[in-house]
Protein backbone atom coordinates (compact mmCIF):
# COMPACT_ATOMS: atom_id res chain seq x y z
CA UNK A 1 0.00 0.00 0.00
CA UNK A 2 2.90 2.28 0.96
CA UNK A 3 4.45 1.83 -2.49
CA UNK A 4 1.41 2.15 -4.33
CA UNK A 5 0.12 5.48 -2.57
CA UNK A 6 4.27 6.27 -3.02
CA UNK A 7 3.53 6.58 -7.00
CA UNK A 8 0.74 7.91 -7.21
CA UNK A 9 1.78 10.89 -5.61
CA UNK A 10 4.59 11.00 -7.76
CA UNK A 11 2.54 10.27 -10.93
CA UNK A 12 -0.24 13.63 -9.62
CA UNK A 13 2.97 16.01 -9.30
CA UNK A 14 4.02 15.13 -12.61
CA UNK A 15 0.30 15.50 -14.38
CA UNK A 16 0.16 18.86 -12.16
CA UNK A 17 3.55 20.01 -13.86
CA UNK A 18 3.09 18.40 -16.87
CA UNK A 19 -0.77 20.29 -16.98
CA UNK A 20 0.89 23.71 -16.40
CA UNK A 21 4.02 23.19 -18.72
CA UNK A 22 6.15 23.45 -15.84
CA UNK A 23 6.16 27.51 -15.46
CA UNK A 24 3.59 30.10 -14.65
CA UNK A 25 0.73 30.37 -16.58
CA UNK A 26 -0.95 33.90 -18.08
CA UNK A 27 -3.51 33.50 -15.01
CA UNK A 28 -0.91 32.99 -12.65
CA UNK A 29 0.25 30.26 -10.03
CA UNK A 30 -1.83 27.11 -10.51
CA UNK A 31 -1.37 25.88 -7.41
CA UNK A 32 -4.98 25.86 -5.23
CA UNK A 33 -3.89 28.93 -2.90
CA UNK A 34 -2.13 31.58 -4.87
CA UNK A 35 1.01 30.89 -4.12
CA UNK A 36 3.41 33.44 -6.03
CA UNK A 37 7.03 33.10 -4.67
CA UNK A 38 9.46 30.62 -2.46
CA UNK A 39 10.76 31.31 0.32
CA UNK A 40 13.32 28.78 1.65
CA UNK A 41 15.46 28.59 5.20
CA UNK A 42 18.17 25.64 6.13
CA UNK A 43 21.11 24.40 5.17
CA UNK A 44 23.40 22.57 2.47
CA UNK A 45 20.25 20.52 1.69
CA UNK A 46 18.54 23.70 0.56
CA UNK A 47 21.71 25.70 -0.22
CA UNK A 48 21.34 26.97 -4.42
CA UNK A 49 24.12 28.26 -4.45
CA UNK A 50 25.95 29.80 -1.39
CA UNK A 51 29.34 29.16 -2.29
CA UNK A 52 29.63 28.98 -6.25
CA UNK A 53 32.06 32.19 -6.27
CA UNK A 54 35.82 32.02 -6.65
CA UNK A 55 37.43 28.55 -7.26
CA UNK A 56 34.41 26.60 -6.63
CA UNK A 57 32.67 28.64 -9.73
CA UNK A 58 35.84 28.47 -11.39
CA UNK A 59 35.90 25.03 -11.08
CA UNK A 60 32.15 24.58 -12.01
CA UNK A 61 32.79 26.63 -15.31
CA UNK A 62 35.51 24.28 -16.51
CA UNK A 63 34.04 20.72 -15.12
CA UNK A 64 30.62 20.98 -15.66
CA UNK A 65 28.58 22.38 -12.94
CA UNK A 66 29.39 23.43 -8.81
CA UNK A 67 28.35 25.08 -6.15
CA UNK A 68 25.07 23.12 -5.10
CA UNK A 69 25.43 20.13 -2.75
CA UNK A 70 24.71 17.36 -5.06
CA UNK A 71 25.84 16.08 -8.47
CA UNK A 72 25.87 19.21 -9.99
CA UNK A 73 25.11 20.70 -13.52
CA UNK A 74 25.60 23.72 -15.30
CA UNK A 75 21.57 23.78 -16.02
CA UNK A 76 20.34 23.66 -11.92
CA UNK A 77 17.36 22.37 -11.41
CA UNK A 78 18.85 19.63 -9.00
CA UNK A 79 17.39 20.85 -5.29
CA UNK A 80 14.45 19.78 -3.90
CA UNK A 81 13.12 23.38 -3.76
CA UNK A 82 13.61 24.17 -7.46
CA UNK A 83 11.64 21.55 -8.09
CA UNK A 84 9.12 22.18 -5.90
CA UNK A 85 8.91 25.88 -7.31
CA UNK A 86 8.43 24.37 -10.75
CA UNK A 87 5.59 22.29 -9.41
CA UNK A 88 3.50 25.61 -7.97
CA UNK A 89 4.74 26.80 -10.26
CA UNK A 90 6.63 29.95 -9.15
CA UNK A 91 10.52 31.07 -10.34
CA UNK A 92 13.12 29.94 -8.87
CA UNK A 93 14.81 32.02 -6.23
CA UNK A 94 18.66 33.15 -5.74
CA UNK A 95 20.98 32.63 -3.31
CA UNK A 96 20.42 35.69 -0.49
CA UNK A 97 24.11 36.06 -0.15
CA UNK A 98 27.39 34.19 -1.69
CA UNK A 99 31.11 34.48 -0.77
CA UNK A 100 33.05 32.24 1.25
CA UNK A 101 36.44 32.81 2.79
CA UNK A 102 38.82 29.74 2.60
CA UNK A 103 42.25 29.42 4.27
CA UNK A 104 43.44 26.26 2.54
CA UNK A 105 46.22 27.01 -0.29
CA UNK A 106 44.98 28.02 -3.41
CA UNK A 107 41.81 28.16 -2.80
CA UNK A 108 40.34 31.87 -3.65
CA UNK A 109 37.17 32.96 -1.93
CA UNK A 110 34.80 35.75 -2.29
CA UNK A 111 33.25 38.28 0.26
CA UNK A 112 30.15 37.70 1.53
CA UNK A 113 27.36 39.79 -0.54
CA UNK A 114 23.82 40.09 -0.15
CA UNK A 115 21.83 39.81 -3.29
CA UNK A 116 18.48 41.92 -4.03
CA UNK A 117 15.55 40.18 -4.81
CA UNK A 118 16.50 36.56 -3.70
CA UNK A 119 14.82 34.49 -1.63
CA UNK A 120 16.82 31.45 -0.78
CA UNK A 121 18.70 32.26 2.66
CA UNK A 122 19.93 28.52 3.16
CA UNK A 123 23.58 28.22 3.54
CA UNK A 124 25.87 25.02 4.05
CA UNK A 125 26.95 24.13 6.66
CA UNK A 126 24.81 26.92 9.04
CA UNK A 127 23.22 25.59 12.42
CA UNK A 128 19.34 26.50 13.85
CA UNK A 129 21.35 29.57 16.16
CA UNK A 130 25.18 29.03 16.65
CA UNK A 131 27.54 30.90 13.72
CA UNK A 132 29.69 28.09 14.21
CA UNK A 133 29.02 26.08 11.49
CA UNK A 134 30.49 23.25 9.76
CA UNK A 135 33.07 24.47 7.39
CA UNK A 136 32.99 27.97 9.11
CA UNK A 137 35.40 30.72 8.63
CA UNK A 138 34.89 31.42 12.33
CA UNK A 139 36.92 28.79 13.27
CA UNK A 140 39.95 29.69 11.33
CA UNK A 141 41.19 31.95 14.38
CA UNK A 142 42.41 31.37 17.84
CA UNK A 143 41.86 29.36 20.04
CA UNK A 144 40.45 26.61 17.02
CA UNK A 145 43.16 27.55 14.05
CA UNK A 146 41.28 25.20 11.76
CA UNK A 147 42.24 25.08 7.71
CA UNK A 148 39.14 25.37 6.11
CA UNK A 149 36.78 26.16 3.07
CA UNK A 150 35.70 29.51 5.02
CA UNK A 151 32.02 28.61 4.70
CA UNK A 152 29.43 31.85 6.14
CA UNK A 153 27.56 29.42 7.85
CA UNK A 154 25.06 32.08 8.79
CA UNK A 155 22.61 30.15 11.06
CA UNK A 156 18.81 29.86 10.08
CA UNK A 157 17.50 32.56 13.07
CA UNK A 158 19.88 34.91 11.16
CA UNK A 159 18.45 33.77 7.95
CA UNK A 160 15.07 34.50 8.88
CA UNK A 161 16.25 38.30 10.06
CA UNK A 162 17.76 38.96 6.84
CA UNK A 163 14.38 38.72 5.28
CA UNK A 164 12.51 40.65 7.51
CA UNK A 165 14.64 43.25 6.56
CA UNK A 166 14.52 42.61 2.75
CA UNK A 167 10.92 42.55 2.84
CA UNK A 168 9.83 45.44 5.36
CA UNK A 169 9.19 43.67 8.21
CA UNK A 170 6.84 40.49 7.39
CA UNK A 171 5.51 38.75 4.55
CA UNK A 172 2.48 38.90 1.50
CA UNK A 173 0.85 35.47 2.94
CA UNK A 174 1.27 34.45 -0.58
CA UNK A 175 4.96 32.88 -0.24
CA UNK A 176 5.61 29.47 0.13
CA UNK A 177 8.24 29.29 2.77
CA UNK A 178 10.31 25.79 3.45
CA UNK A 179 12.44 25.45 6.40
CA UNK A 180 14.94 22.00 6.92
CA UNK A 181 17.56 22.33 9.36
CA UNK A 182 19.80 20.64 12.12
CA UNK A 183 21.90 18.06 10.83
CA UNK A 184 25.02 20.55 11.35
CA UNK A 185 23.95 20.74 15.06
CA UNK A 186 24.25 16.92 15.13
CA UNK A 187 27.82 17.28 13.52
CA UNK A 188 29.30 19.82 15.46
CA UNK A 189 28.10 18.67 19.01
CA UNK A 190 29.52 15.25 17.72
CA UNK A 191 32.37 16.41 17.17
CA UNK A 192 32.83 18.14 20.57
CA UNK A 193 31.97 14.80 22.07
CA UNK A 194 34.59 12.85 20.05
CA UNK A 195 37.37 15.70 21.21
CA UNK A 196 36.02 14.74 24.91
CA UNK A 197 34.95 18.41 25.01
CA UNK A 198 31.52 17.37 26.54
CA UNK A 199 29.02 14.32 27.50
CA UNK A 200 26.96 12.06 25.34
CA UNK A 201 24.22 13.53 27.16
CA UNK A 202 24.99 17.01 26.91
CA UNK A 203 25.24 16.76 23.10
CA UNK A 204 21.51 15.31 23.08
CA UNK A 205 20.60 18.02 25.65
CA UNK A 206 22.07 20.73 23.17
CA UNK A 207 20.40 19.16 19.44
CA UNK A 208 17.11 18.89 21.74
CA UNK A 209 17.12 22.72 22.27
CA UNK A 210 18.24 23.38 18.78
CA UNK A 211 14.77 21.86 17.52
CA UNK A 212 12.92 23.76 19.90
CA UNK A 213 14.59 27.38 19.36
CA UNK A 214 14.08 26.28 15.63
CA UNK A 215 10.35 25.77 15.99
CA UNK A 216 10.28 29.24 18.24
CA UNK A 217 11.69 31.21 15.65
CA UNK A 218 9.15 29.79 12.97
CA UNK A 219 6.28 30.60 14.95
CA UNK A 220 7.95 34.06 15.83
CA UNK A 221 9.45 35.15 12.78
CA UNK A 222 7.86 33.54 9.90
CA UNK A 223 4.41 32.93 10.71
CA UNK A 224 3.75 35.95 13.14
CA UNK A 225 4.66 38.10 10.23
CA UNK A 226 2.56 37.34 8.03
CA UNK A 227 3.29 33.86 6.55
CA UNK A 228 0.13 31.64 5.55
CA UNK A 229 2.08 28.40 3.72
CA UNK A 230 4.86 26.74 5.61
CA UNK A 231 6.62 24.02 4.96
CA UNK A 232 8.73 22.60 8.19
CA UNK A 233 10.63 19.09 7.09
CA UNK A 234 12.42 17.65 9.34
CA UNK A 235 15.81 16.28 10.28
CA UNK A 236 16.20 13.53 7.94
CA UNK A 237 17.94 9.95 9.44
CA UNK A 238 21.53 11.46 9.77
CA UNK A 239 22.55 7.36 10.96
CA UNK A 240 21.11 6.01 7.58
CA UNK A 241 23.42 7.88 5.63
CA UNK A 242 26.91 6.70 4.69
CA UNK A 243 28.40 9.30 7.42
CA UNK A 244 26.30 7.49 9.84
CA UNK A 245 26.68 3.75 8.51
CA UNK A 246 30.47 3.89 9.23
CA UNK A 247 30.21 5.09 12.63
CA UNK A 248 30.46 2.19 15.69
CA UNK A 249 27.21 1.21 16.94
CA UNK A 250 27.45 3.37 19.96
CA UNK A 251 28.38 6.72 17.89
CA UNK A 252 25.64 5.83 15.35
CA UNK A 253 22.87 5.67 18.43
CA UNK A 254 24.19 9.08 19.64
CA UNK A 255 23.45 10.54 16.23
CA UNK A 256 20.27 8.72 16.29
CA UNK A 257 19.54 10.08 19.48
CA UNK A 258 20.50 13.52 19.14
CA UNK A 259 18.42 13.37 15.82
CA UNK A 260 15.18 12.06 17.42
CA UNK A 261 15.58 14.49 20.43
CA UNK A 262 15.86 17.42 17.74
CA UNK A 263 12.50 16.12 15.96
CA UNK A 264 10.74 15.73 19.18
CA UNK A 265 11.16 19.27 20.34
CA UNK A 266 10.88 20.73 16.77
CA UNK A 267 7.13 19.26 16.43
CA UNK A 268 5.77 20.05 19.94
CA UNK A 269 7.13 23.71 18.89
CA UNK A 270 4.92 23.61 15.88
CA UNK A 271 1.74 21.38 17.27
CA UNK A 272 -1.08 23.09 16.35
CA UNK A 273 0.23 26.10 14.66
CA UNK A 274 -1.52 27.02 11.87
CA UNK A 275 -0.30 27.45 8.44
CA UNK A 276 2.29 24.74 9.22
CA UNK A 277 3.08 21.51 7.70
CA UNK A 278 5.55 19.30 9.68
CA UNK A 279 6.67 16.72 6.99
CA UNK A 280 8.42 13.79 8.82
CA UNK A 281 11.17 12.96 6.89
CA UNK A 282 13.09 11.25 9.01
CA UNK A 283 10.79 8.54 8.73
CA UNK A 284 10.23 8.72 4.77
CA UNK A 285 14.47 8.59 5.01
CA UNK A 286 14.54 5.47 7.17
CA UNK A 287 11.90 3.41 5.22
CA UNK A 288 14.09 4.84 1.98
CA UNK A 289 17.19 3.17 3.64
CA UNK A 290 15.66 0.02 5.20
CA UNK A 291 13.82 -0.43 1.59
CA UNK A 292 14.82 1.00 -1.33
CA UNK A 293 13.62 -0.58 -3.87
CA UNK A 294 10.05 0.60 -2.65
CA UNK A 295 11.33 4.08 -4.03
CA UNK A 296 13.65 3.05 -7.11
CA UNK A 297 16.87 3.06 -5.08
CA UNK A 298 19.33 1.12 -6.46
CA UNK A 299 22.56 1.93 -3.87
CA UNK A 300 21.87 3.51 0.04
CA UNK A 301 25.47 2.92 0.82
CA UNK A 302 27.93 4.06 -1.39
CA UNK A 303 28.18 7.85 -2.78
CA UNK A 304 28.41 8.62 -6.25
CA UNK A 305 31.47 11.33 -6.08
CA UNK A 306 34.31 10.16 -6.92
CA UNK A 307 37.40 12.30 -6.06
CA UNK A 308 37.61 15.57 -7.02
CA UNK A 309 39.62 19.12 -6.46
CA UNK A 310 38.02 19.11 -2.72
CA UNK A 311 39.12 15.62 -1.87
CA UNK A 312 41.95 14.75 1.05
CA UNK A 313 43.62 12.79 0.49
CA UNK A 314 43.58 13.08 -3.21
CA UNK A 315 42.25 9.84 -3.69
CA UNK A 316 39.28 10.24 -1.60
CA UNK A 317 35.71 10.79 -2.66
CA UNK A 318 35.11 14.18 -2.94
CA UNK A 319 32.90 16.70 -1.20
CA UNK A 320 29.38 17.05 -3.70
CA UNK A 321 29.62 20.86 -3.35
CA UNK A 322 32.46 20.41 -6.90
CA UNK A 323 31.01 16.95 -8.05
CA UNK A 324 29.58 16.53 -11.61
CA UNK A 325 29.96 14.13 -14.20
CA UNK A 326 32.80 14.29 -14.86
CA UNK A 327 34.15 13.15 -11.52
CA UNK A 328 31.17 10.93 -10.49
CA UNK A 329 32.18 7.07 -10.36
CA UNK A 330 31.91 4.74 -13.29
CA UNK A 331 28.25 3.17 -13.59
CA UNK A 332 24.87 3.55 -13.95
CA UNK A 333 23.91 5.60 -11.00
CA UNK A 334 20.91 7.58 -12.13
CA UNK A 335 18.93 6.20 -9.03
CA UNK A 336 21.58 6.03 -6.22
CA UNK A 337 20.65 8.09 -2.81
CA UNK A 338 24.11 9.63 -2.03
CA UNK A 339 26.29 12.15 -3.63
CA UNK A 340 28.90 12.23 -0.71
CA UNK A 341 28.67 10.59 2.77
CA UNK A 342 25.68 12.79 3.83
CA UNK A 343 24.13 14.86 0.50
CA UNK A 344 21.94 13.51 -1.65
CA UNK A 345 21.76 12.88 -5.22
CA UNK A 346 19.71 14.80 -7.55
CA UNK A 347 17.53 11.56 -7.77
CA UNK A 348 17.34 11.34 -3.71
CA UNK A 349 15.82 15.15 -3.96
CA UNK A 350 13.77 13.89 -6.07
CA UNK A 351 12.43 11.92 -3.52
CA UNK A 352 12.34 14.48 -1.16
CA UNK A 353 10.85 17.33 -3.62
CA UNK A 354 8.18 14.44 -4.20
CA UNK A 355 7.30 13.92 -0.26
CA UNK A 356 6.76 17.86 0.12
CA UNK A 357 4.77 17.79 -2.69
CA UNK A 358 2.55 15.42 -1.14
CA UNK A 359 2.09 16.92 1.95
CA UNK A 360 1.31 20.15 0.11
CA UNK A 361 -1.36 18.44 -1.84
CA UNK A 362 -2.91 16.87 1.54
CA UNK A 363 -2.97 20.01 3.14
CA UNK A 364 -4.99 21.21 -0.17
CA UNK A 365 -2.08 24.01 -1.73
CA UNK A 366 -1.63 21.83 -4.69
């Protein structure tokens, strides 16, 4: 039954595309409640296109495509949330702001710069409240003194500031805004556990009130200003992912843990608020894992980058922010979940853009 209702979901969003020829029509958005722009919050999941200044565009430009956390290509099109702004259909927004600052030798970065009229805040790497991301530039100085890509990491509470002060203060009530965060909350207090900086416990303690503050600051600065469609997924099953397969058994039930706790506090947050849908993709993620030919999924386990200019060693996969395909490994791997150890393919945002898109319609927007 699960497969079944699985397609014909999927086989709806296509006729609803396929019906409106995939862009806006003379009479405007088809979707069911006049939807007329995106509005999207998060991290590397979301992220369009942070990062694609400097090298990484350089390298883009002569490889074939960079800059989005996937297997990229020069066309887009690859994230979840283009596709599900085709589906309303609505354009597709720009990254808010791009530049990146990376120490590593001979890498060249860009400074950060806010762009007018886009709408896509998400960054990778950025946490629900804490600047220090994964990949941050704030880590480069003392007392850390990491080598890194210099990422802005600018966490999702700043996000949703920036456009409050874009748009004047609130929103139309006709945007569709998507917020899917956490996973680098996961990372980092992982990390801090692994360095002996802090207990198991605290860690899950800390992820727990990330998921809360996140669902605070949707019901404080998204919906109370105005918002009337939003679209809350959240954290996805961090220990189904390669990252998370390789861990020990007790590491991999931490991240489990710390993931669940996250989730937990996130929905009680957002129980009841209206104008919300809480997709629960954790659980779509795990039943994509535990059974994927149910979706199409031909490989959960092994990512499709191959190494690349980002890769260290040399001879290690490489990070999907520069993979293409021209540095993808050799195969047939149009239905594999996994760019790199935790980003997905385009086909695995497939899935995702396909889960929203059923929500949306249950909820009656498409």
């Amino acid at each position: 039954m699960k497969d079944i209702r699985w397609k014909l979901a999927a086989l709806a969003a296509a006729a609803i595309v396929a019906a409106c020829g995939g862009g806006e029509t003379a009479d405007g958005p088809s979707n069911k409640v006049g939807i007329n722009a995106m509005v999207t919050f998060g991290d590397s999941l979301s992220d369009i296109g942070s990062y694609n200044v400097g090298s990484i565009a350089g390298l883009g430009q002569a490889t074939g495509g960079a800059g989005r956390f996937t297997v990229n290509a020069t066309t887009g099109g690859q994230i979840w949330t283009e596709r599900i702004a085709a589906l309303l259909p609505v354009p597709t927004t720009c990254s808010a702001q791009t530049g990146m600052y990376p120490n590593i030798p001979g890498l060249v970065g860009a400074p950060a710069t806010a762009k007018a009229n886009c709408f896509n805040y998400a960054q990778g790497g950025s946490r629900v409240t804490s600047p220090l991301g994964i990949q941050s530039f704030l880590w480069q100085g003392a007392p850390f003194n990491q080598y890194n890509l210099g990422f802005t990491t600018k966490p999702v509470k700043d996000q949703m500031s920036a456009h409050l002060t874009a748009s004047g203060g609130s929103y139309t009530g006709k945007e569709l805004v998507t917020v899917l965060a956490g996973a680098n909350d996961v990372f980092v207090e992982l990390g801090s556990v692994a360095a002996g900086a802090q207990t198991p416990q605290a860690a899950v303690t800390n992820v727990a009130t990330a998921g809360a503050e996140l669902g605070a600051y949707i019901k404080s600065m998204v919906v109370a200003k105005g918002a009337k469609q939003v679209l809350v997924v959240n954290m996805p099953y961090v220990a189904g992912t390669p990252f998370g397969q390789h861990l020990d058994a007790q590491t991999r039930g931490l991240v489990d843990a710390m993931t669940t706790a996250f989730n937990a506090q996130l929905a009680a947050q957002l129980a009841g608020v209206s104008g919300v849908i809480l997709g629960d993709f954790y659980s779509e993620f795990k039943a994509m894992v535990s059974d994927p030919a149910q979706y199409a999924l031909t490989n959960v386990t092994t990512p499709v980058c191959g190494p690349n200019a980002l890769s260290n060693p040399a001879d290690a996969p490489g990070s999907s922010l520069v993979c293409n395909a021209s540095n993808v490994i050799k195969g047939d791997i149009s239905h594999y979940a996994f760019a790199d150890d935790v980003h997905p393919t385009p086909y695995g945002h497939q899935l995702l853009s396909q889960f929203a898109s059923r929500l949306m319609a249950q909820a009656g927007w498409l």
